[in-house]
N, C-alpha and C. Protein backbone atom coordinates (compact mmCIF):
# COMPACT_ATOMS: atom_id res chain seq x y z
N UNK A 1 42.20 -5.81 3.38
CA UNK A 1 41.51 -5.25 4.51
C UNK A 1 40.42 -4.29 4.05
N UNK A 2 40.55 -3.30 3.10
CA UNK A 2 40.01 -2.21 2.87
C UNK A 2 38.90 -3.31 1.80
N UNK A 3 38.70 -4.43 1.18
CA UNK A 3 37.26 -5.37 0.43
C UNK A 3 36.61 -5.52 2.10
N UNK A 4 37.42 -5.87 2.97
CA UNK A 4 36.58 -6.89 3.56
C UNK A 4 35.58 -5.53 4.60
N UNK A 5 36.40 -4.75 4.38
CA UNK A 5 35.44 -3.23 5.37
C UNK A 5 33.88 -2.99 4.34
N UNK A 6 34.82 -3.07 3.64
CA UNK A 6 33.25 -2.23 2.27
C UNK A 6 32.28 -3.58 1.73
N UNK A 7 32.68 -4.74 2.35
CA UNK A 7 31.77 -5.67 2.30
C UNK A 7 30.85 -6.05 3.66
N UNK A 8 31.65 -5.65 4.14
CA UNK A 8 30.89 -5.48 6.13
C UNK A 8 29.58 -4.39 6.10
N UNK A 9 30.56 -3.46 5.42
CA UNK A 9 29.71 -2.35 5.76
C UNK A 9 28.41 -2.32 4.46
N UNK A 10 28.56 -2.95 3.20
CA UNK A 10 27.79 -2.92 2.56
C UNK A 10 26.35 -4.03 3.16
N UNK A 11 26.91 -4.94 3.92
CA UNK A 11 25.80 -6.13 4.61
C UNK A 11 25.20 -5.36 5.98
N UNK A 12 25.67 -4.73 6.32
CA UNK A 12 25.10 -3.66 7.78
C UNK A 12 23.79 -2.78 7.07
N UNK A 13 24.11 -2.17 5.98
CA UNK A 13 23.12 -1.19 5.32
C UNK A 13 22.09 -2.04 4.62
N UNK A 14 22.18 -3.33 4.43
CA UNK A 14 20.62 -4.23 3.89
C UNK A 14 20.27 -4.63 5.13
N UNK A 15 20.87 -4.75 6.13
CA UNK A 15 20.10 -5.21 7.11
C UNK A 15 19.53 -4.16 7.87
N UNK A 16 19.86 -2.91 7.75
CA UNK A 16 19.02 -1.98 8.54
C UNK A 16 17.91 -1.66 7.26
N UNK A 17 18.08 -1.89 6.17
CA UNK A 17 16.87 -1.65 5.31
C UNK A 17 15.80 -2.76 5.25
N UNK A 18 16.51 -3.86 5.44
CA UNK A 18 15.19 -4.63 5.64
C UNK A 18 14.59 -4.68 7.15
N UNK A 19 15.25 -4.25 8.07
CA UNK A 19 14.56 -4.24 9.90
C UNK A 19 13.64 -2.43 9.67
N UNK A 20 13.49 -1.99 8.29
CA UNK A 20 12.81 -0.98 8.80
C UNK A 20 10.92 -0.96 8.99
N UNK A 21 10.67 -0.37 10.06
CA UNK A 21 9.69 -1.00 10.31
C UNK A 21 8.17 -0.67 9.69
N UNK A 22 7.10 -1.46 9.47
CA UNK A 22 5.74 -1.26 8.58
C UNK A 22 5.17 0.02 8.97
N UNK A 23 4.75 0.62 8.06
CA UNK A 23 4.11 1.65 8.18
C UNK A 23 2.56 1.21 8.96
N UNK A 24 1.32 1.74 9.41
CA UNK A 24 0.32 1.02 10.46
C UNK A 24 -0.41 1.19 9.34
N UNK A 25 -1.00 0.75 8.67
CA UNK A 25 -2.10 0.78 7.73
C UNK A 25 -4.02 1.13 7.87
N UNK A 26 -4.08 0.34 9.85
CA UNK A 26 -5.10 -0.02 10.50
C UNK A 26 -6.22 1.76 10.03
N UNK A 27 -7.85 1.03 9.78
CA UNK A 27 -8.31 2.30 9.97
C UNK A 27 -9.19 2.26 8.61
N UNK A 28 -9.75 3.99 8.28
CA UNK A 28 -10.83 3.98 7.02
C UNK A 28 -10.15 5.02 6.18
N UNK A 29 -9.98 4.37 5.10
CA UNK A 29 -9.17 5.68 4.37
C UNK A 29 -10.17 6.24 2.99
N UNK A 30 -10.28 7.43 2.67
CA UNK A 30 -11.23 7.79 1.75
C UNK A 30 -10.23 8.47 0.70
N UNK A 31 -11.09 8.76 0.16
CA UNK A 31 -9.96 9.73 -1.02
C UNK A 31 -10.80 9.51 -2.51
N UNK A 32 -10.07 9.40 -3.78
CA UNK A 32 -10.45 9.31 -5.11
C UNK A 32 -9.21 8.36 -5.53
N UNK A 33 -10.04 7.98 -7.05
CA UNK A 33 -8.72 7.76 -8.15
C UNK A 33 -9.17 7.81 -9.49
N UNK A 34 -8.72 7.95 -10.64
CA UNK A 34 -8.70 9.32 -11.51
C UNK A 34 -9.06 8.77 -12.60
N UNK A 35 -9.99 9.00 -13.07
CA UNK A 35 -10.17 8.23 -14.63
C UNK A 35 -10.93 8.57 -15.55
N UNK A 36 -10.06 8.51 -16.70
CA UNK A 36 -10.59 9.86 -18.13
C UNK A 36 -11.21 11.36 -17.39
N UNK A 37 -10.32 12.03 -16.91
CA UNK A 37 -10.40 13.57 -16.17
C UNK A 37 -11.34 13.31 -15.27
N UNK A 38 -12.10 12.09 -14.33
CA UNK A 38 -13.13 12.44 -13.38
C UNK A 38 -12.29 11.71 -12.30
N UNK A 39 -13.27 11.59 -10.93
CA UNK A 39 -12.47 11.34 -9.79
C UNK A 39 -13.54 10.54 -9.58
N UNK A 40 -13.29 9.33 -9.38
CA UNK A 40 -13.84 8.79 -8.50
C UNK A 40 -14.03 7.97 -7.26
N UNK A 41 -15.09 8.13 -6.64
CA UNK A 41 -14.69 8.27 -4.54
C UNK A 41 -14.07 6.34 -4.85
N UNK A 42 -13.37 6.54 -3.41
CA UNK A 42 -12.65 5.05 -3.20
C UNK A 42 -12.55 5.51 -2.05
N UNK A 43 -13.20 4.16 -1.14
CA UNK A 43 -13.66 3.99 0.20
C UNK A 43 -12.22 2.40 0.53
N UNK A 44 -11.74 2.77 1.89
CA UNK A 44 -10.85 1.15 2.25
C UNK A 44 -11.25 1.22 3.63
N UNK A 45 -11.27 -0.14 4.09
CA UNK A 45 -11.36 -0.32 5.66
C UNK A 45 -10.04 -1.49 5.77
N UNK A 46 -8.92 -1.07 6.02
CA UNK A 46 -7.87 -1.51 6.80
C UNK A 46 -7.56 -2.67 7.69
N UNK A 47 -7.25 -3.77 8.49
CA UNK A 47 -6.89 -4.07 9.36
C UNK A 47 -5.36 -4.50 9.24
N UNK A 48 -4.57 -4.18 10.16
CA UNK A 48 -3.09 -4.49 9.86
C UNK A 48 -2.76 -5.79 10.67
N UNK A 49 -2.05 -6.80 10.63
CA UNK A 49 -1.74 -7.71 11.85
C UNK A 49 -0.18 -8.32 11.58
N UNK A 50 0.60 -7.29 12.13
CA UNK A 50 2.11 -7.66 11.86
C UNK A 50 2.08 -6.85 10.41
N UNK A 51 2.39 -7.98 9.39
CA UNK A 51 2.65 -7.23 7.65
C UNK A 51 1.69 -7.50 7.00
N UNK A 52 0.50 -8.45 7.47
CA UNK A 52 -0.74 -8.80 6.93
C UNK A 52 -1.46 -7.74 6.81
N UNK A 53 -2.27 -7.56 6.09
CA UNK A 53 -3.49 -6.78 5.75
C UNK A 53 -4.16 -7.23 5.07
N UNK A 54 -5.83 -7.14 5.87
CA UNK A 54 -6.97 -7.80 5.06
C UNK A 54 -8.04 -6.48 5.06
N UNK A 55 -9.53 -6.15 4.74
CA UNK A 55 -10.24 -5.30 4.93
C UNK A 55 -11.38 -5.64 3.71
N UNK A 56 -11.49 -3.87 3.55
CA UNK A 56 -13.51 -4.21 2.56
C UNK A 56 -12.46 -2.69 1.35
N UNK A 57 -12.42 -2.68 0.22
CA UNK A 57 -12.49 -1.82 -0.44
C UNK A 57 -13.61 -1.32 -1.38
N UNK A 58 -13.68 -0.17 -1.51
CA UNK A 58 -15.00 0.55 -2.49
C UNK A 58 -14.44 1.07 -3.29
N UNK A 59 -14.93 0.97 -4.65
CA UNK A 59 -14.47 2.19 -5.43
C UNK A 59 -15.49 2.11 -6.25
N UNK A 60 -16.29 3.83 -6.34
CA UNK A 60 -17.75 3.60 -7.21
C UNK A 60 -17.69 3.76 -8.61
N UNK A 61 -18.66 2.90 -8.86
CA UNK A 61 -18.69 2.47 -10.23
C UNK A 61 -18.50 1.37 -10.61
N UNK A 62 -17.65 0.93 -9.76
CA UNK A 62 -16.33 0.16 -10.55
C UNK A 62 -16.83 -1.46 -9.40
N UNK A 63 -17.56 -2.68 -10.05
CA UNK A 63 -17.58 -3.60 -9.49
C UNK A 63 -16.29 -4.22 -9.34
N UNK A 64 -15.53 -4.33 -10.64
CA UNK A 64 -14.41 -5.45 -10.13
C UNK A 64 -13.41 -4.91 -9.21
N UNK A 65 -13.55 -3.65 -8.79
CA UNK A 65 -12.52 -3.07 -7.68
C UNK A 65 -12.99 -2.67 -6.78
N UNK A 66 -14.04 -3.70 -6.10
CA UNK A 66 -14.74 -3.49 -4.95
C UNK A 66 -15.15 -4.61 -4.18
N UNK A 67 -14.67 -5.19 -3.02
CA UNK A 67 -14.31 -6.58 -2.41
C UNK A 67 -13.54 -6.28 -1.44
N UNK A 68 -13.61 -7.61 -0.91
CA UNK A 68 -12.77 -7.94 0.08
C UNK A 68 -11.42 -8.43 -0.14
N UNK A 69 -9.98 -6.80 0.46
CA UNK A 69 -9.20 -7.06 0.19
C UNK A 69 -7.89 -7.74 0.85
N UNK A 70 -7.16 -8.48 0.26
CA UNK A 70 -5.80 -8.29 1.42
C UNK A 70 -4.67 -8.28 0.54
N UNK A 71 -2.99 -8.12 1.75
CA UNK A 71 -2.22 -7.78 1.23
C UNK A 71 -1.28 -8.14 2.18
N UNK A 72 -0.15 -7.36 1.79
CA UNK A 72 0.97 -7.39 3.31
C UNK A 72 1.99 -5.61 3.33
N UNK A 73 2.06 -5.29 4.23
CA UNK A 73 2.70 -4.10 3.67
C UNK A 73 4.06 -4.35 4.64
N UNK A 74 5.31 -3.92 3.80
CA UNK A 74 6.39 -4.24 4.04
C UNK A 74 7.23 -2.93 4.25
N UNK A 75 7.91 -2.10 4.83
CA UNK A 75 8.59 -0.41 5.57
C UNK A 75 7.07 -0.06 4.65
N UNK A 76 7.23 1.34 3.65
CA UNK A 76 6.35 2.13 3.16
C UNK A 76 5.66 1.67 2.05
N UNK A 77 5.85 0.09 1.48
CA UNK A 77 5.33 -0.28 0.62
C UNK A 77 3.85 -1.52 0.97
N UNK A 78 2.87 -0.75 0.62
CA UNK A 78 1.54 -1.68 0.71
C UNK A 78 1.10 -2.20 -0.64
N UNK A 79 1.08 -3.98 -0.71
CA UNK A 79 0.29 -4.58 -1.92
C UNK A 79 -0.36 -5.50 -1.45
N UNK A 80 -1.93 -4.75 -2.37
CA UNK A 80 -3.27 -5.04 -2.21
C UNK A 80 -3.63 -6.00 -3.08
N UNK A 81 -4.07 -7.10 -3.21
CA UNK A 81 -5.12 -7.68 -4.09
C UNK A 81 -6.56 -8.27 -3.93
N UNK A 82 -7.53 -7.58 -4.62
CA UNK A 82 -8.76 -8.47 -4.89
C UNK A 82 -8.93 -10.28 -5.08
N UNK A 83 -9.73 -10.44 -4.76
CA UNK A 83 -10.07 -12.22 -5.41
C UNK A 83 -9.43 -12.51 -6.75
N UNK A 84 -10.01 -11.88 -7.81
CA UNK A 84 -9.61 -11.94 -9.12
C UNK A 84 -8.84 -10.96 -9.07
N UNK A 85 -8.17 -10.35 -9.07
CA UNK A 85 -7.25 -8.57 -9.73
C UNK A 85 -6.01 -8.47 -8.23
N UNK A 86 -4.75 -8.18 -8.74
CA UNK A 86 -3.72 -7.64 -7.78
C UNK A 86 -3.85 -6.53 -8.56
N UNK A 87 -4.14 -5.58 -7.15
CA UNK A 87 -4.15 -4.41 -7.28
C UNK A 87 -2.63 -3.41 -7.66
N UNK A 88 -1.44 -3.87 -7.09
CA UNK A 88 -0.01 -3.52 -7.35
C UNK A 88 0.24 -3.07 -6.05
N UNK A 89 1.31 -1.91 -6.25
CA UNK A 89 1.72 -1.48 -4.76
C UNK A 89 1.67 0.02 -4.98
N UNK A 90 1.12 0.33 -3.45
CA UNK A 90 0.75 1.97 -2.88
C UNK A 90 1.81 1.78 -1.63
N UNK A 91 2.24 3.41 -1.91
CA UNK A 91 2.65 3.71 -1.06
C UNK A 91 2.05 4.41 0.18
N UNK A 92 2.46 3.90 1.52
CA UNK A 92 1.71 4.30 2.64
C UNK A 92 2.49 5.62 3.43
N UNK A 93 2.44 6.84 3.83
CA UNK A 93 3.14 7.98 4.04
C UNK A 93 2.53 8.71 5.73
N UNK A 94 2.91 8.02 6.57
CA UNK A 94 1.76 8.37 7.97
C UNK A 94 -0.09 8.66 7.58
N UNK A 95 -0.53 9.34 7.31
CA UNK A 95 -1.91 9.11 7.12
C UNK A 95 -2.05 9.17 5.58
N UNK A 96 -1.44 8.91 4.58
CA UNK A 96 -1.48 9.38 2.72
C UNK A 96 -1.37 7.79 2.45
N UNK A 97 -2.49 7.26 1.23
CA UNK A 97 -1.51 6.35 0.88
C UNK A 97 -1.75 6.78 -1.01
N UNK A 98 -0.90 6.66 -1.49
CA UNK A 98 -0.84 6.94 -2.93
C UNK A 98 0.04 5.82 -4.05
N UNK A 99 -0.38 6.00 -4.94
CA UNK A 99 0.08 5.04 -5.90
C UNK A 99 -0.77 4.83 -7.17
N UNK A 100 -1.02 3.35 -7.93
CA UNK A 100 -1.75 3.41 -9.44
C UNK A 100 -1.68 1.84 -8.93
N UNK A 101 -3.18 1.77 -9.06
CA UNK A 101 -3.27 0.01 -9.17
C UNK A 101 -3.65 -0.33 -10.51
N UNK A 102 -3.16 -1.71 -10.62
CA UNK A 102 -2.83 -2.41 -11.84
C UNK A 102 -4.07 -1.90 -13.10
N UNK A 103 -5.44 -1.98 -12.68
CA UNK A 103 -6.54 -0.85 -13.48
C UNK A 103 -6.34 0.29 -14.16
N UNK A 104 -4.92 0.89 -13.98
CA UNK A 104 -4.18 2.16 -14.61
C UNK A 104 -4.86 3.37 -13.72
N UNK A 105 -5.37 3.32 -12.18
CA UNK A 105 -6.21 4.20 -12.15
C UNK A 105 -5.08 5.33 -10.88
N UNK A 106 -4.89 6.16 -11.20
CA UNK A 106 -4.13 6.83 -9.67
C UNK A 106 -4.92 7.21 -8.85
N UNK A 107 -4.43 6.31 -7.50
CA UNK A 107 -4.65 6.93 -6.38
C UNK A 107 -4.42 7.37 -5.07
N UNK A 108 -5.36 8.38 -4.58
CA UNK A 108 -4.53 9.30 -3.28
C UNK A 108 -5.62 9.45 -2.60
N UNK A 109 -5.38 8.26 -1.13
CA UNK A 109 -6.41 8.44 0.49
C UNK A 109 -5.45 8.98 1.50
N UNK A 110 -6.64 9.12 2.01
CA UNK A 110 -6.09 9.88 3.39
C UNK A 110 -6.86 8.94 4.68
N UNK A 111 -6.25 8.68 5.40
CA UNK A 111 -6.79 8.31 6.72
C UNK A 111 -7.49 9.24 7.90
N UNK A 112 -8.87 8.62 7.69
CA UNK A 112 -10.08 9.43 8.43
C UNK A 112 -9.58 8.96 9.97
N UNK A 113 -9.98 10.38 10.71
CA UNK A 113 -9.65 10.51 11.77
C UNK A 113 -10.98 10.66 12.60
């Protein structure tokens, strides 16, 4: 009796972790990301549809990390990829999203209001 409780109850707690719901991604997020001690600006334009996400990313300087991106973001986890380059996964935090895409570069936007 006492397997078949802690196996019940262990299948109740993946299923409320996977029904938890997407963070909204939708919108223009600005911010930087960091490379050899400088910052540089990184521009995103968002659209969310369900877990899909497609949009336009900027980051100056930097051609191959600047395109048209998409992704899917799943509870607090968003992954982005370029045409050529997956970017990896950022985390999305109500208006923050932060993380290090695959470029080694860290970064931290904020959603313009």
């Amino acid at each position: 009796m006492a397997l078949c409780v802690a196996l019940t109850s262990g299948c109740g707690s993946a299923e409320r972790a996977q029904s938890v719901p997407a963070a909204n991604v939708t919108g223009v997020w600005t911010g930087s990301a960091a490379s050899r001690g400088s910052l540089i600006p990184v521009t995103m334009t968002l659209v969310q549809n369900g877990t899909s996400v497609s949009g336009d990313m900027s980051v100056g300087g930097w051609s191959e990390l600047t395109g048209g991106v998409t992704g899917s973001i799943q509870g607090e986890l968003l992954t982005l990829s370029l045409p050529r380059l997956t970017l990896g996964e950022l985390t999305v935090k109500q208006d923050t999203i932060t993380g290090q895409v695959s470029a080694g570069l860290p970064v931290n936007l904020r959603r313009s209001k």
